[in-house]
Protein backbone atom coordinates (compact mmCIF):
# COMPACT_ATOMS: atom_id res chain seq x y z
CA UNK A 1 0.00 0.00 0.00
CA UNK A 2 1.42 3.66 -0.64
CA UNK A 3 2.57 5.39 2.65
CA UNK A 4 0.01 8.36 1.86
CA UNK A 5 -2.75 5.69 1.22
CA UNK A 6 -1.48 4.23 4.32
CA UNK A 7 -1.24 7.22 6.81
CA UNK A 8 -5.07 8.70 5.76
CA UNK A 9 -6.37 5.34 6.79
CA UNK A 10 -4.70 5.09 9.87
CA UNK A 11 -6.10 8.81 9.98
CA UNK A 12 -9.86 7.21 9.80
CA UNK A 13 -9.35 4.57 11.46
CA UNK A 14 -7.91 6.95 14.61
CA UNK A 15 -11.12 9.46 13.85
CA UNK A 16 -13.50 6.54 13.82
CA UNK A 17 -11.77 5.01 17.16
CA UNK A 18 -11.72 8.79 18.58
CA UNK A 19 -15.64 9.35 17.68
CA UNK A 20 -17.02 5.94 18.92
CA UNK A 21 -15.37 6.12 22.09
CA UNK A 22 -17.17 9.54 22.50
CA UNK A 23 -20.36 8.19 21.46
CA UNK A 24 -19.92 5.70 24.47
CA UNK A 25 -18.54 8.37 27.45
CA UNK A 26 -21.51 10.47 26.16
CA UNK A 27 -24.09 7.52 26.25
CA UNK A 28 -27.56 8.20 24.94
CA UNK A 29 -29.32 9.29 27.89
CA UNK A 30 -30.45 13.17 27.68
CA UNK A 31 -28.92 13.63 30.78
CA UNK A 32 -24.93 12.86 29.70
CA UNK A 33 -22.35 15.31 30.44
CA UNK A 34 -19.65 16.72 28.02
CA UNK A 35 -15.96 14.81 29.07
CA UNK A 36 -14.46 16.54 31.81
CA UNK A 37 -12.19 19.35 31.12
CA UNK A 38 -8.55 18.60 30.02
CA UNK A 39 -5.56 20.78 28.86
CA UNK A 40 -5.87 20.93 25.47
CA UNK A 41 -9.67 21.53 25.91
CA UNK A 42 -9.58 24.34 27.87
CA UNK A 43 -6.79 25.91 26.04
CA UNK A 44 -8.79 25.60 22.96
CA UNK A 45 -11.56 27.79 24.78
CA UNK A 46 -9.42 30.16 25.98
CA UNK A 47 -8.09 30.83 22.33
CA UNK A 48 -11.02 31.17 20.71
CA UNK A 49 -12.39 33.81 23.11
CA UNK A 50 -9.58 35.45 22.43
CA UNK A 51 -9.51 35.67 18.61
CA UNK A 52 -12.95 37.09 19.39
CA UNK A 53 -11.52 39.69 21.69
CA UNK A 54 -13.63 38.10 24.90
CA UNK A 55 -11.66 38.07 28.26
CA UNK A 56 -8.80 38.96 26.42
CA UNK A 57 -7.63 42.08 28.44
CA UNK A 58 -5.52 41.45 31.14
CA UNK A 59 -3.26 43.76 33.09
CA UNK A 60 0.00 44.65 33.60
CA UNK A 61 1.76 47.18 36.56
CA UNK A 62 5.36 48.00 35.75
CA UNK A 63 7.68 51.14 36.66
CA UNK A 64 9.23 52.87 33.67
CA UNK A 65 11.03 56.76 33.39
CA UNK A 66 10.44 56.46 29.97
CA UNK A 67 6.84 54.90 28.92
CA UNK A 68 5.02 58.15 29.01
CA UNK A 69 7.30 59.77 26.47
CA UNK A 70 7.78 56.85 24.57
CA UNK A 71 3.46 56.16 24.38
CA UNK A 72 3.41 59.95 23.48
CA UNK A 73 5.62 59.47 20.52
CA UNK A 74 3.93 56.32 19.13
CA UNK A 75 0.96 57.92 19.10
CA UNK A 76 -0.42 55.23 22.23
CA UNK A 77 -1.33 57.86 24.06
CA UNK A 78 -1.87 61.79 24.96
CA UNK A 79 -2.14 64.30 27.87
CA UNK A 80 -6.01 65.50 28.05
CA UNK A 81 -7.61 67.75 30.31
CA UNK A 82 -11.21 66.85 31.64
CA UNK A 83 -13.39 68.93 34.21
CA UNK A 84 -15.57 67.00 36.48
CA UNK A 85 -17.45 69.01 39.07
CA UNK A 86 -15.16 72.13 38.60
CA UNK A 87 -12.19 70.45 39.54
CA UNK A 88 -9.81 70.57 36.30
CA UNK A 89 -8.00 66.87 35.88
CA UNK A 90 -5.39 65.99 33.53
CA UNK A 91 -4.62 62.32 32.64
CA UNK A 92 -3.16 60.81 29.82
CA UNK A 93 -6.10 59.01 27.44
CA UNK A 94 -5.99 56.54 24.78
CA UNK A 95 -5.60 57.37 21.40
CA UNK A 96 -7.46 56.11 18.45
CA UNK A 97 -4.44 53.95 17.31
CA UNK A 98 -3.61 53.53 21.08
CA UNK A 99 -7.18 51.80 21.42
CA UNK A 100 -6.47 49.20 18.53
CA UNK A 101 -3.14 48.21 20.60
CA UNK A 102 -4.48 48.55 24.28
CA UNK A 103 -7.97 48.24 26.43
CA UNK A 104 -6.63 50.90 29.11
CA UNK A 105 -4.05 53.20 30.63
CA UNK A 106 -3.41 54.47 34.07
CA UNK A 107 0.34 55.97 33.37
CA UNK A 108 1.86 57.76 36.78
CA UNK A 109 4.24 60.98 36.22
CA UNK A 110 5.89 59.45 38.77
CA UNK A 111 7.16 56.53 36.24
CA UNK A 112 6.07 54.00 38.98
CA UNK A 113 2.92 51.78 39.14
CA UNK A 114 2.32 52.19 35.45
CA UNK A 115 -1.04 50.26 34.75
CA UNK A 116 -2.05 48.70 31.01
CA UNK A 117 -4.80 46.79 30.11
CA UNK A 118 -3.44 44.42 26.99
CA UNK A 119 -5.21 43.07 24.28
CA UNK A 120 -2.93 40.22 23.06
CA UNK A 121 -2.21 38.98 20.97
CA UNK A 122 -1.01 35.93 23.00
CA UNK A 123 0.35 32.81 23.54
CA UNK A 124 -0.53 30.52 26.84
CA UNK A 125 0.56 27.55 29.10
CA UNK A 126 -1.81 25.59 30.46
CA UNK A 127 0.04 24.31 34.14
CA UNK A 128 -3.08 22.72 35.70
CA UNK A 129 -6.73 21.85 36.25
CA UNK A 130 -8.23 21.83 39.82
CA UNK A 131 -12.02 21.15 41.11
CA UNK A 132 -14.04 24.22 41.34
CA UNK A 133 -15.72 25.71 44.46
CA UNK A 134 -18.91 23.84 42.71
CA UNK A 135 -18.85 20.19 41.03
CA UNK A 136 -19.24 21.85 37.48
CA UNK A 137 -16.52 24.43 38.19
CA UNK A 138 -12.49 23.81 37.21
CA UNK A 139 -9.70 25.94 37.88
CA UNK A 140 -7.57 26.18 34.99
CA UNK A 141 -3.79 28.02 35.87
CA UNK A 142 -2.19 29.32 33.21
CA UNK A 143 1.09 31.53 32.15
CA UNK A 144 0.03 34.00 29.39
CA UNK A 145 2.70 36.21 27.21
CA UNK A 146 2.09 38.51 24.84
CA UNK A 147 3.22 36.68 21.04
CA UNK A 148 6.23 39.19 20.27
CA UNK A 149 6.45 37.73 17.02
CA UNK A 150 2.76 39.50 16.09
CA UNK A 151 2.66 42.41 18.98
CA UNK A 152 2.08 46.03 17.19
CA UNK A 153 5.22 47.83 16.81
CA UNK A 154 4.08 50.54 18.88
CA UNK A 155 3.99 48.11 21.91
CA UNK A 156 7.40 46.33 21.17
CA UNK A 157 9.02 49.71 21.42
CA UNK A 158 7.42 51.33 24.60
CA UNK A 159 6.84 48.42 27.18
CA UNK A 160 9.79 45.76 27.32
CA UNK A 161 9.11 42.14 26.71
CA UNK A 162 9.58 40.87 29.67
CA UNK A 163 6.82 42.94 31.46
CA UNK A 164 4.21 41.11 28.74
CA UNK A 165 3.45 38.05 30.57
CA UNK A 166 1.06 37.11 33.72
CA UNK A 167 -0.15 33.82 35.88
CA UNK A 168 -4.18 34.11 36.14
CA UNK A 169 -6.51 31.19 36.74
CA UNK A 170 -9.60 30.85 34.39
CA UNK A 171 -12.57 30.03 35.66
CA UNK A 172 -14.97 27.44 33.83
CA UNK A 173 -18.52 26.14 33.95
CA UNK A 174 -19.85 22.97 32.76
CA UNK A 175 -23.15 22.97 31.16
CA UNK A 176 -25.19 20.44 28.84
CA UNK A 177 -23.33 21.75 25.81
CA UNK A 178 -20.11 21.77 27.56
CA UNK A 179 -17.65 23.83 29.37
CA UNK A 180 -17.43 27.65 28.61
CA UNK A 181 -14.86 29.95 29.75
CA UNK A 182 -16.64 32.55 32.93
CA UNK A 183 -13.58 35.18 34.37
CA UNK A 184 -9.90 34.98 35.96
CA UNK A 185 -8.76 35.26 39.10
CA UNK A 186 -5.09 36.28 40.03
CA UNK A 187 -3.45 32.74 41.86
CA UNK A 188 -3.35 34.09 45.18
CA UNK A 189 -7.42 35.15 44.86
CA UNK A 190 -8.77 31.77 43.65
CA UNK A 191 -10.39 29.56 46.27
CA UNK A 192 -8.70 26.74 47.42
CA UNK A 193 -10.38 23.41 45.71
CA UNK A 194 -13.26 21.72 48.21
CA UNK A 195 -11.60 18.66 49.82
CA UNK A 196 -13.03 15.30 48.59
């Protein structure tokens, strides 16, 4: 037999193997569950919410001397004035383009405790999978870094690499469909998991 001809039907014979021994976890009652969550399941979720830009903003607090300047430059960013109840406040805002490479801004003049709100794009590690405060929850821990290889110029030149990366836990919910991706939680927020 010819090693392509060979390799697709090992393919379908892996697929059929793969699909009948879903058939069988699911059963045929109404009531089945979806399989229980695993890495490459919930890492798969993840990713797709973020190609639709869903719980795809996470945060980042850094000290720089020379963000502000640099933001101002790339166009990021710009010093605006706002009056609130008399009181004149100046902060520095978002610009159009800044808004296509970032959610937020909270820059300091001070240069410390710099706070931005990322959009990605990024790439993640999936390090484990606990129980959930309830039976359909799971804690998912991950490592997320922004992809350098497809971050907007603009970002590559003003906030250094290493200050693009984070530790959250994602928190999911099991329904009849299947599992679906809810918020994060910072590590040291996320409930411990219920002893069995």
């Amino acid at each position: 037999m010819h090693p392509i001809a060979d390799r697709s039907l090992k393919d379908l014979i892996a697929i059929g193997v793969i699909t009948a021994a879903s058939f069988m976890t699911l059963g045929c009652s109404s009531e089945a569950r979806p399989a229980d969550l695993t890495p490459i399941g919930a890492g798969a979720i993840i990713s797709q919410n973020w190609s639709q830009d869903l719980l795809n903003h996470f945060r980042i607090v850094f000290h720089s001397d020379t963000l502000i300047e640099c933001g101002v430059k790339s166009d990021l960013w710009k010093l605006s004035e706002t009056i609130d109840r008399g009181y004149k406040r100046t902060s520095y805002q978002l610009t159009e383009r800044g808004s296509k490479v970032l959610f937020s801004i909270d820059l300091k003049e001070s240069g410390k405790g710099h706070e931005i709100t990322l959009r990605g794009p990024y790439r993640l590690e999936i390090i484990g999978i606990t129980p959930g405060t309830q039976p359909e929850n799971r804690n998912v821990e991950l490592r997320w870094e922004v992809d350098w290889d497809k971050a907007p110029a603009e970002l590559k030149a003003c906030v250094p690499k290493f200050e693009l990366s984070g530790h959250e836990v994602a928190i999911f919910s099991q329904n009849q469909i299947g599992w679906k991706l809810l918020s994060y939680l910072k590590p040291e927020d996320a409930p411990p998991a219920p002893l069995p």
